[in-house]
PDB file of N, CA and C in Angstrom:
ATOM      1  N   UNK A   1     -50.713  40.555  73.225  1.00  0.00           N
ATOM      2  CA  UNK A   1     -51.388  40.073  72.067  1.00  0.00           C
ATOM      3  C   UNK A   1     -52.410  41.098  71.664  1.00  0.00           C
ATOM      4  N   UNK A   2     -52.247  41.412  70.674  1.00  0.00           N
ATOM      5  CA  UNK A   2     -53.247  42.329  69.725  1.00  0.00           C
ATOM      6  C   UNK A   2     -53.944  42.055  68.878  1.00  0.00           C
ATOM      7  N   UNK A   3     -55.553  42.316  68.719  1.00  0.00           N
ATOM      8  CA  UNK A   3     -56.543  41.398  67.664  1.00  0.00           C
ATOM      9  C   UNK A   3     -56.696  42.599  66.786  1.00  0.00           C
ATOM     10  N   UNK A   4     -56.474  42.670  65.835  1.00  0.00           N
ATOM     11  CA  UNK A   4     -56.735  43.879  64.684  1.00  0.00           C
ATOM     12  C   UNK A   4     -58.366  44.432  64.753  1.00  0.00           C
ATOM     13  N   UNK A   5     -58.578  45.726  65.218  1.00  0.00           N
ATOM     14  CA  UNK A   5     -59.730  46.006  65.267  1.00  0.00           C
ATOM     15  C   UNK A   5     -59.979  47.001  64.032  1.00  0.00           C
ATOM     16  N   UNK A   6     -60.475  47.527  63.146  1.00  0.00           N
ATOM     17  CA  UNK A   6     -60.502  47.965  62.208  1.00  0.00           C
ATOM     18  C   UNK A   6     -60.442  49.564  62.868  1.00  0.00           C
ATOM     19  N   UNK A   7     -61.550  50.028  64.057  1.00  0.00           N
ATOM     20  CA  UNK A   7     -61.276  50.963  64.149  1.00  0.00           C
ATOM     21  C   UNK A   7     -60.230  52.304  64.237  1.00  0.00           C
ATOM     22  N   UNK A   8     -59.810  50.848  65.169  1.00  0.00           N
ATOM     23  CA  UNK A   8     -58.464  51.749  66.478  1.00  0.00           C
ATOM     24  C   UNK A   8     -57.089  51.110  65.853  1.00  0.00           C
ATOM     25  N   UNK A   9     -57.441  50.117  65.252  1.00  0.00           N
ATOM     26  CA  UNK A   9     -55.635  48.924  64.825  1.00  0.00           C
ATOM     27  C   UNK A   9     -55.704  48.055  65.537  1.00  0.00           C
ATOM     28  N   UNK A  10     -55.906  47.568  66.983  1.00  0.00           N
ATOM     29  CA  UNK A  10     -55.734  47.018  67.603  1.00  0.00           C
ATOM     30  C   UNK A  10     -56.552  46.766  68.866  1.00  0.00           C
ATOM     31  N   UNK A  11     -56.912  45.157  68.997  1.00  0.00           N
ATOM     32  CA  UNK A  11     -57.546  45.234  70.321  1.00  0.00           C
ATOM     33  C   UNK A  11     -56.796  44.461  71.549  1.00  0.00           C
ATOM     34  N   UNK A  12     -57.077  44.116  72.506  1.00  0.00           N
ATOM     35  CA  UNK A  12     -55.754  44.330  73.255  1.00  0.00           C
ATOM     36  C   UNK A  12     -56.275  42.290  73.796  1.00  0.00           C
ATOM     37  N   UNK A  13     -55.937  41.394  73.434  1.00  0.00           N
ATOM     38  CA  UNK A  13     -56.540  40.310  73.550  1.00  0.00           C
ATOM     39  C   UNK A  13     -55.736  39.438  74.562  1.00  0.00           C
ATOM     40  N   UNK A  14     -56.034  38.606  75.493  1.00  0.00           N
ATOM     41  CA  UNK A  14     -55.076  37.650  76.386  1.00  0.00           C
ATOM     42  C   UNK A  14     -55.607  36.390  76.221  1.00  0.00           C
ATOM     43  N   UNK A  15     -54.489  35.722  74.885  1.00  0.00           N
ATOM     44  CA  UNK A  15     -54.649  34.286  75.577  1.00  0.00           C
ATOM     45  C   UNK A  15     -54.449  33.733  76.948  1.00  0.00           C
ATOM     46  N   UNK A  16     -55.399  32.681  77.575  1.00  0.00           N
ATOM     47  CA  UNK A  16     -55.023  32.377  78.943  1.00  0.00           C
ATOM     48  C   UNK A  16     -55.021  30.683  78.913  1.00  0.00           C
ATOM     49  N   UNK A  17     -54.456  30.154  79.671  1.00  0.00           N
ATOM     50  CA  UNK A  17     -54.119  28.283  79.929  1.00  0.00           C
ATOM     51  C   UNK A  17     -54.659  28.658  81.375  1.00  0.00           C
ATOM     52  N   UNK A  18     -55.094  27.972  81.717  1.00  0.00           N
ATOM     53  CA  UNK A  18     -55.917  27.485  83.138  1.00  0.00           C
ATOM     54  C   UNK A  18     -55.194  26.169  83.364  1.00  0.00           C
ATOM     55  N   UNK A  19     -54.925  25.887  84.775  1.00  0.00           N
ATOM     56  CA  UNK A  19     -54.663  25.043  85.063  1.00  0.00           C
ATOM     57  C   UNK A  19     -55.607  23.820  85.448  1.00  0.00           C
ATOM     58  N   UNK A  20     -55.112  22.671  85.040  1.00  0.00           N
ATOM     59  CA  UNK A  20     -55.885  21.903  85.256  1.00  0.00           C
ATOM     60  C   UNK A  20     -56.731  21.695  86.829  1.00  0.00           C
ATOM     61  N   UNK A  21     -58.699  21.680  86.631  1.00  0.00           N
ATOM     62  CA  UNK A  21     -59.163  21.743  87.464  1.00  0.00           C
ATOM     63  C   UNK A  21     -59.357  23.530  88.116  1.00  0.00           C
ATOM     64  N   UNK A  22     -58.732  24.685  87.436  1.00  0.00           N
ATOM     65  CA  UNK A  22     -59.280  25.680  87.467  1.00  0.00           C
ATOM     66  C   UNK A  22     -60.693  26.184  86.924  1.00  0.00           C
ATOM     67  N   UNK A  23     -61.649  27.126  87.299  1.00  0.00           N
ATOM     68  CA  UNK A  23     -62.514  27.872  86.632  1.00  0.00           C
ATOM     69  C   UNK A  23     -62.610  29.580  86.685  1.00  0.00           C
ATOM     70  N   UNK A  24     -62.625  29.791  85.490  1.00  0.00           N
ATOM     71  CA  UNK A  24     -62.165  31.714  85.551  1.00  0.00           C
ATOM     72  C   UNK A  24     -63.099  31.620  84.295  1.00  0.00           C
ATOM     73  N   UNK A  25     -63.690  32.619  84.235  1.00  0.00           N
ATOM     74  CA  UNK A  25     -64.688  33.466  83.509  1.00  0.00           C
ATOM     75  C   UNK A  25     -64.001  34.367  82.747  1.00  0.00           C
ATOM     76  N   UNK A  26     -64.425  35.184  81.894  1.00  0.00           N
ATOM     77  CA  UNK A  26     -63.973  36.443  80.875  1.00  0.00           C
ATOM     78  C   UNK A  26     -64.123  37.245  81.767  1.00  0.00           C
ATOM     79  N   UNK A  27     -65.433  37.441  82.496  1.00  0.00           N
ATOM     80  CA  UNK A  27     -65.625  38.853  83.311  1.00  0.00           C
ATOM     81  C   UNK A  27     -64.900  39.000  84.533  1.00  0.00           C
ATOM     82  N   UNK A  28     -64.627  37.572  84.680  1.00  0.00           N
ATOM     83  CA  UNK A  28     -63.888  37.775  86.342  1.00  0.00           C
ATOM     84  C   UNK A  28     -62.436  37.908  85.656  1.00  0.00           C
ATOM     85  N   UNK A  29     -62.403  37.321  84.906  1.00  0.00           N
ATOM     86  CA  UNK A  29     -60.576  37.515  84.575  1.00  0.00           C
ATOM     87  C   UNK A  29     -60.248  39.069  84.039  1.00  0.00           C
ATOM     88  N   UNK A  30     -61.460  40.241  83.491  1.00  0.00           N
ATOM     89  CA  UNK A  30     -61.326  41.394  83.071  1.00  0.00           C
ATOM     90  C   UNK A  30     -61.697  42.130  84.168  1.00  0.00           C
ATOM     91  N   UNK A  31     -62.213  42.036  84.948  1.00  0.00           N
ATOM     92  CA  UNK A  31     -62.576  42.699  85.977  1.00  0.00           C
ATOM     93  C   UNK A  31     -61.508  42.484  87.177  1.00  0.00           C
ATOM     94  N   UNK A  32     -60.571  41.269  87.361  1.00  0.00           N
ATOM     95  CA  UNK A  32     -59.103  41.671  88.046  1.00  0.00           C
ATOM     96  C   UNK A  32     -58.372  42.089  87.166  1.00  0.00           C
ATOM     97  N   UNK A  33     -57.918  42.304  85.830  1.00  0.00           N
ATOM     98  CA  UNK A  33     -57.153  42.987  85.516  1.00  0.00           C
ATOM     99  C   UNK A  33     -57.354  44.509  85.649  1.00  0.00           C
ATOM    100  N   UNK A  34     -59.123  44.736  85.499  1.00  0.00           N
ATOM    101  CA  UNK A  34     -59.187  46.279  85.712  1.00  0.00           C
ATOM    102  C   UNK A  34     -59.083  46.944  86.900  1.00  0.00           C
ATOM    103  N   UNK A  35     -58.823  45.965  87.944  1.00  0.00           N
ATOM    104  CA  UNK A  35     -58.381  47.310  89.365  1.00  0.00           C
ATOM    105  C   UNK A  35     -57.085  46.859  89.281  1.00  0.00           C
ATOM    106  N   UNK A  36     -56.138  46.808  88.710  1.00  0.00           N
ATOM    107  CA  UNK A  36     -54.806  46.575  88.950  1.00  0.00           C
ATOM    108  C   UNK A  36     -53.994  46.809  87.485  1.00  0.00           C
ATOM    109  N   UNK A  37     -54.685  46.925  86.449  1.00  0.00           N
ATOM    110  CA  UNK A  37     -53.608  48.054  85.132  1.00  0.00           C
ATOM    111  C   UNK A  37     -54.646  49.077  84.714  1.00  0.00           C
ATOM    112  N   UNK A  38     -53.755  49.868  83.995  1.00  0.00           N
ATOM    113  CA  UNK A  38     -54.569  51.096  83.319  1.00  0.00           C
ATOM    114  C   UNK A  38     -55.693  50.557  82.244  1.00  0.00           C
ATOM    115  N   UNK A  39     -56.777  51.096  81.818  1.00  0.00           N
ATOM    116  CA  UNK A  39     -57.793  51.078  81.003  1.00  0.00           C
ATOM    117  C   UNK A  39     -57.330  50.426  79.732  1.00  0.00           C
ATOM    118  N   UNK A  40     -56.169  51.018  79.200  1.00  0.00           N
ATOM    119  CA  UNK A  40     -55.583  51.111  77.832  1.00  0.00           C
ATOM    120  C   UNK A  40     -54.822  49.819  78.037  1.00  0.00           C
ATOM    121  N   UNK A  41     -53.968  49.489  79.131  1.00  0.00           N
ATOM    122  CA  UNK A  41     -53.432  47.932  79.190  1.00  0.00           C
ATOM    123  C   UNK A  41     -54.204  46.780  79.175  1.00  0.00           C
ATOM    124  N   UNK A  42     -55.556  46.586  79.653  1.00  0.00           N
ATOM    125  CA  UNK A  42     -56.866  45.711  80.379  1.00  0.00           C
ATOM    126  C   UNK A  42     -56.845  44.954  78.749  1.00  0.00           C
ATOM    127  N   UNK A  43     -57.172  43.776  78.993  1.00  0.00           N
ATOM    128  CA  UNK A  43     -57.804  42.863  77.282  1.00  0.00           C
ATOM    129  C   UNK A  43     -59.103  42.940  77.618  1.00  0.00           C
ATOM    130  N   UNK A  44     -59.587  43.479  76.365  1.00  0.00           N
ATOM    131  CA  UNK A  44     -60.764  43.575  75.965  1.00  0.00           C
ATOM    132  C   UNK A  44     -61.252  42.406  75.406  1.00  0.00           C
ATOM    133  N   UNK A  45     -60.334  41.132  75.249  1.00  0.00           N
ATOM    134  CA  UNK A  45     -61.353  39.855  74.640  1.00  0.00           C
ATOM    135  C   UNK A  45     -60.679  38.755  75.215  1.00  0.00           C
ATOM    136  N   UNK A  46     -61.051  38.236  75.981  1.00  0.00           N
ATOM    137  CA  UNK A  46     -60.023  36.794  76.645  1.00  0.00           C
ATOM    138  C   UNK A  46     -60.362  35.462  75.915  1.00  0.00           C
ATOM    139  N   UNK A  47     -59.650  34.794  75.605  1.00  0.00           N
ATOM    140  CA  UNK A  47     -59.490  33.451  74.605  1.00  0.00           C
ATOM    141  C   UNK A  47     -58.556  32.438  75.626  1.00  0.00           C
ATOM    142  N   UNK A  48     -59.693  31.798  75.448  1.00  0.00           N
ATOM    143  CA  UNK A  48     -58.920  30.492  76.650  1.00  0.00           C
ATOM    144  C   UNK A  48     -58.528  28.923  75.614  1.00  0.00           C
ATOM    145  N   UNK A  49     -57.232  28.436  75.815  1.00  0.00           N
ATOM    146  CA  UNK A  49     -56.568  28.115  74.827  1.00  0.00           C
ATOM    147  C   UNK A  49     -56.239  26.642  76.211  1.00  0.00           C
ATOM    148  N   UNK A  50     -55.664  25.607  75.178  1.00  0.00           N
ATOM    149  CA  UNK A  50     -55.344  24.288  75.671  1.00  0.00           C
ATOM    150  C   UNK A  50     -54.393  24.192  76.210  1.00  0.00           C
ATOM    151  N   UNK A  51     -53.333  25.249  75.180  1.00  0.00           N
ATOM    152  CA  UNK A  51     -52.187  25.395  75.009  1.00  0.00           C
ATOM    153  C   UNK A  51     -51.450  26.935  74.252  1.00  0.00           C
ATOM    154  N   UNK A  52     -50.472  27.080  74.558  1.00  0.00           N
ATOM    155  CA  UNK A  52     -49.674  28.335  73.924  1.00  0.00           C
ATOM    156  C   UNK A  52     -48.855  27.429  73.182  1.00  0.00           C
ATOM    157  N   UNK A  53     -48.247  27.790  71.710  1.00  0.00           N
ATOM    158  CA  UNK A  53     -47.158  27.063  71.299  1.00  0.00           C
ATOM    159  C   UNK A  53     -45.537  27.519  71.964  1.00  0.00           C
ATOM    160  N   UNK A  54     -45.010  26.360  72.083  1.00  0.00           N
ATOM    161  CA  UNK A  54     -43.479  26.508  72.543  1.00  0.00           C
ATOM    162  C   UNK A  54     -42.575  25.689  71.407  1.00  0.00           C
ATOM    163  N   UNK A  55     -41.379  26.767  72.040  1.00  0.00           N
ATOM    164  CA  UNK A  55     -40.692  25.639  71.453  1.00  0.00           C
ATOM    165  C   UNK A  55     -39.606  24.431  71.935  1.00  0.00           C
ATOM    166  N   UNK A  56     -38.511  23.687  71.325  1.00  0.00           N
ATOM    167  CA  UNK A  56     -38.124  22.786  72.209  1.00  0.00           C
ATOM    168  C   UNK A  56     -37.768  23.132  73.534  1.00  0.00           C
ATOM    169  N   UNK A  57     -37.320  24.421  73.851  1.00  0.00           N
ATOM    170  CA  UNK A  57     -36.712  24.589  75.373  1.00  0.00           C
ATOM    171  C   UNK A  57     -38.232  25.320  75.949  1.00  0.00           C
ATOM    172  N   UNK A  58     -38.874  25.452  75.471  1.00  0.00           N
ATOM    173  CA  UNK A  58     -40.441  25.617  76.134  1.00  0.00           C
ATOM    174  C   UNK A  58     -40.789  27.431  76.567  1.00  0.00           C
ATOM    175  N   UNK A  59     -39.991  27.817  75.408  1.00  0.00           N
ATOM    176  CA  UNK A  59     -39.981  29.447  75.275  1.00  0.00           C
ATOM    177  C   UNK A  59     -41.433  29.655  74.546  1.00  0.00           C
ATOM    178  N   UNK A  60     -41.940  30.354  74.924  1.00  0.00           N
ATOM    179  CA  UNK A  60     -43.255  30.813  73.893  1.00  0.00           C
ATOM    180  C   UNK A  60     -42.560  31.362  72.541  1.00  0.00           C
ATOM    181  N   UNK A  61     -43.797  31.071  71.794  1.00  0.00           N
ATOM    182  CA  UNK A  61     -43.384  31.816  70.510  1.00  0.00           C
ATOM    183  C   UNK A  61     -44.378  32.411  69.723  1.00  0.00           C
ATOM    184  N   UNK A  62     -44.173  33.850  70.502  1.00  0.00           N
ATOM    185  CA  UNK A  62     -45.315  34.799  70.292  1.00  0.00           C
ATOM    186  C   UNK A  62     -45.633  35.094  68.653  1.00  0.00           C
ATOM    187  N   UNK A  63     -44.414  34.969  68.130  1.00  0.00           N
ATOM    188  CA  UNK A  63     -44.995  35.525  66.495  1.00  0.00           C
ATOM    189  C   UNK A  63     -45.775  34.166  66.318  1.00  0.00           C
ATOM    190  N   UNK A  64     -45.973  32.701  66.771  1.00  0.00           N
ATOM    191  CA  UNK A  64     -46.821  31.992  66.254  1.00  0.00           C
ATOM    192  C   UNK A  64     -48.607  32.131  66.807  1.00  0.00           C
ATOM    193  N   UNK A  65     -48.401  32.849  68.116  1.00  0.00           N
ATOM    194  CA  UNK A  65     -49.467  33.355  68.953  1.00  0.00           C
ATOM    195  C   UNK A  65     -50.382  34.988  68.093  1.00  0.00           C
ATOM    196  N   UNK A  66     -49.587  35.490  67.550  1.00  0.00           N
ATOM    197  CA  UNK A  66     -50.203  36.234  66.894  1.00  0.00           C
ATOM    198  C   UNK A  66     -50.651  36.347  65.369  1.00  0.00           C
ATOM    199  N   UNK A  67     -49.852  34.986  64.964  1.00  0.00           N
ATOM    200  CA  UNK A  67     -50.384  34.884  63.241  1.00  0.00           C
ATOM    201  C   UNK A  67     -51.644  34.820  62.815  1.00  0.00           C
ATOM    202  N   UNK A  68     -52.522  34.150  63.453  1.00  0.00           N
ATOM    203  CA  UNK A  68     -54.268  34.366  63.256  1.00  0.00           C
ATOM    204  C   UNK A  68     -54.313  35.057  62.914  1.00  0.00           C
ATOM    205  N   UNK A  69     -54.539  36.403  64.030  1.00  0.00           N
ATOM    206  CA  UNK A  69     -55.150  37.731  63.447  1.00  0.00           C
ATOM    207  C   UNK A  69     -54.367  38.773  62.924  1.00  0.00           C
ATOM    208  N   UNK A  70     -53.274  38.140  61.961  1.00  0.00           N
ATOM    209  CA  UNK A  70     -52.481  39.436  61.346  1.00  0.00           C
ATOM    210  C   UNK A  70     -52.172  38.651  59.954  1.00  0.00           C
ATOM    211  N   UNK A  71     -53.133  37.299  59.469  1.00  0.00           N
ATOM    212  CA  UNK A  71     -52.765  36.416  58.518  1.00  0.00           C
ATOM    213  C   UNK A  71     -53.575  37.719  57.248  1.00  0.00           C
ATOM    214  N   UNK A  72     -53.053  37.794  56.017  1.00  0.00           N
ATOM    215  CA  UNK A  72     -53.769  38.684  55.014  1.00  0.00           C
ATOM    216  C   UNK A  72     -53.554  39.904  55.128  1.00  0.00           C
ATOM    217  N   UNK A  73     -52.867  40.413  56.260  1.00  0.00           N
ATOM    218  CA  UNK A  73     -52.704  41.865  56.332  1.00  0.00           C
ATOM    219  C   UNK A  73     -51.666  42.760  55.660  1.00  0.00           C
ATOM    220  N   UNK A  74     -51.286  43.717  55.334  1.00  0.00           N
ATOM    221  CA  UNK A  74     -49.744  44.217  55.092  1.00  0.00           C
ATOM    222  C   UNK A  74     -49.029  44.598  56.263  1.00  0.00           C
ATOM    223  N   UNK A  75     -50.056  45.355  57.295  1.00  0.00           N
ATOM    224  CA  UNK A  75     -49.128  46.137  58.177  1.00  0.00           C
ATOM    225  C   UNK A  75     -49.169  44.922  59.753  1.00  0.00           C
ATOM    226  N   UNK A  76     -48.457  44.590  60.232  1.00  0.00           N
ATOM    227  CA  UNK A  76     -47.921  43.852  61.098  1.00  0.00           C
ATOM    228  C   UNK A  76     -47.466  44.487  62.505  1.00  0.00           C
ATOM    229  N   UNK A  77     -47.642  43.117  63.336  1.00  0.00           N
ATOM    230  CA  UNK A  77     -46.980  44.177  65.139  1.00  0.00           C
ATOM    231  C   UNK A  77     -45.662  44.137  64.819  1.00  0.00           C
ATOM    232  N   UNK A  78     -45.080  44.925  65.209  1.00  0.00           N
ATOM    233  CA  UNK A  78     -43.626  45.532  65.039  1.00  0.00           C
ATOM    234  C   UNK A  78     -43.082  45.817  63.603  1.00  0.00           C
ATOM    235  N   UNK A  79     -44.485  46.575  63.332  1.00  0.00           N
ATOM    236  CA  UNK A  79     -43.783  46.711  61.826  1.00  0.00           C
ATOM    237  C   UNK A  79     -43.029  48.033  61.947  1.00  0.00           C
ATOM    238  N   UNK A  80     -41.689  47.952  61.094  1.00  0.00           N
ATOM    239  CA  UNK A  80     -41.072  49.023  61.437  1.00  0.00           C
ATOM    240  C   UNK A  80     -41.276  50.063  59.663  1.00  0.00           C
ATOM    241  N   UNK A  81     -41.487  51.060  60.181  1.00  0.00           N
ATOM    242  CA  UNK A  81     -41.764  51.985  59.029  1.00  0.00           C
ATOM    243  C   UNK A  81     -40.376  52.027  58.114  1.00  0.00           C
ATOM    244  N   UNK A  82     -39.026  52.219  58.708  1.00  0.00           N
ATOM    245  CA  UNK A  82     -37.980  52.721  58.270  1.00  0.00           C
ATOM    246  C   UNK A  82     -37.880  51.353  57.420  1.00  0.00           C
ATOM    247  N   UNK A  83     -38.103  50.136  57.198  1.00  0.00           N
ATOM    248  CA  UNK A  83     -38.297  49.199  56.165  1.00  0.00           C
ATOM    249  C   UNK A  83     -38.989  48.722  55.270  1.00  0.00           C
ATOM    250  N   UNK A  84     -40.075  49.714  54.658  1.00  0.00           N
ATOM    251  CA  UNK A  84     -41.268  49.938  53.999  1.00  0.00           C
ATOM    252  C   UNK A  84     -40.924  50.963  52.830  1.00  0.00           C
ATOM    253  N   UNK A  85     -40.198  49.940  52.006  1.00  0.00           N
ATOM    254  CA  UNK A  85     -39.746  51.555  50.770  1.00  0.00           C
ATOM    255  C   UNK A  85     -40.167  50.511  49.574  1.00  0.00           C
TER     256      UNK A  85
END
């Protein structure tokens, strides 16, 4: 998941679901991802959610996970250039 940062294009964001009766923090949840992926993989903004949307067979459905922050924009994740004429 990617949050549109104006600078760079993109910030690198993880929705997370906790299980019921869990507690995890932003810093503790960024601070295990940072000894175990590269700098450039790590989310820089964690968003803790109720729920992810699925659908009937309970597949995520990431293009509905990323419409927020790409609602108003032109250029899109997986936008492919070779279809831009």
């Amino acid at each position: 998941m990617a949050t549109v940062f104006v600078v760079r294009g993109e910030l690198v964001t993880a929705l997370v679901v906790l299980e019921a009766g869990q507690d995890l923090t932003e810093a503790e949840l960024i601070a295990h991802c940072g000894g175990r992926l590269a700098g450039y993989k790590c989310p820089k903004r964690i968003e803790f959610r109720d729920e992810l949307p699925r659908n009937a067979t309970g597949k995520l459905q990431r293009y509905l996970s990323r419409k927020p922050y790409w609602e108003n924009r032109s250029l899109r994740v997986n936008w492919d250039v070779r279809r831009s004429t």
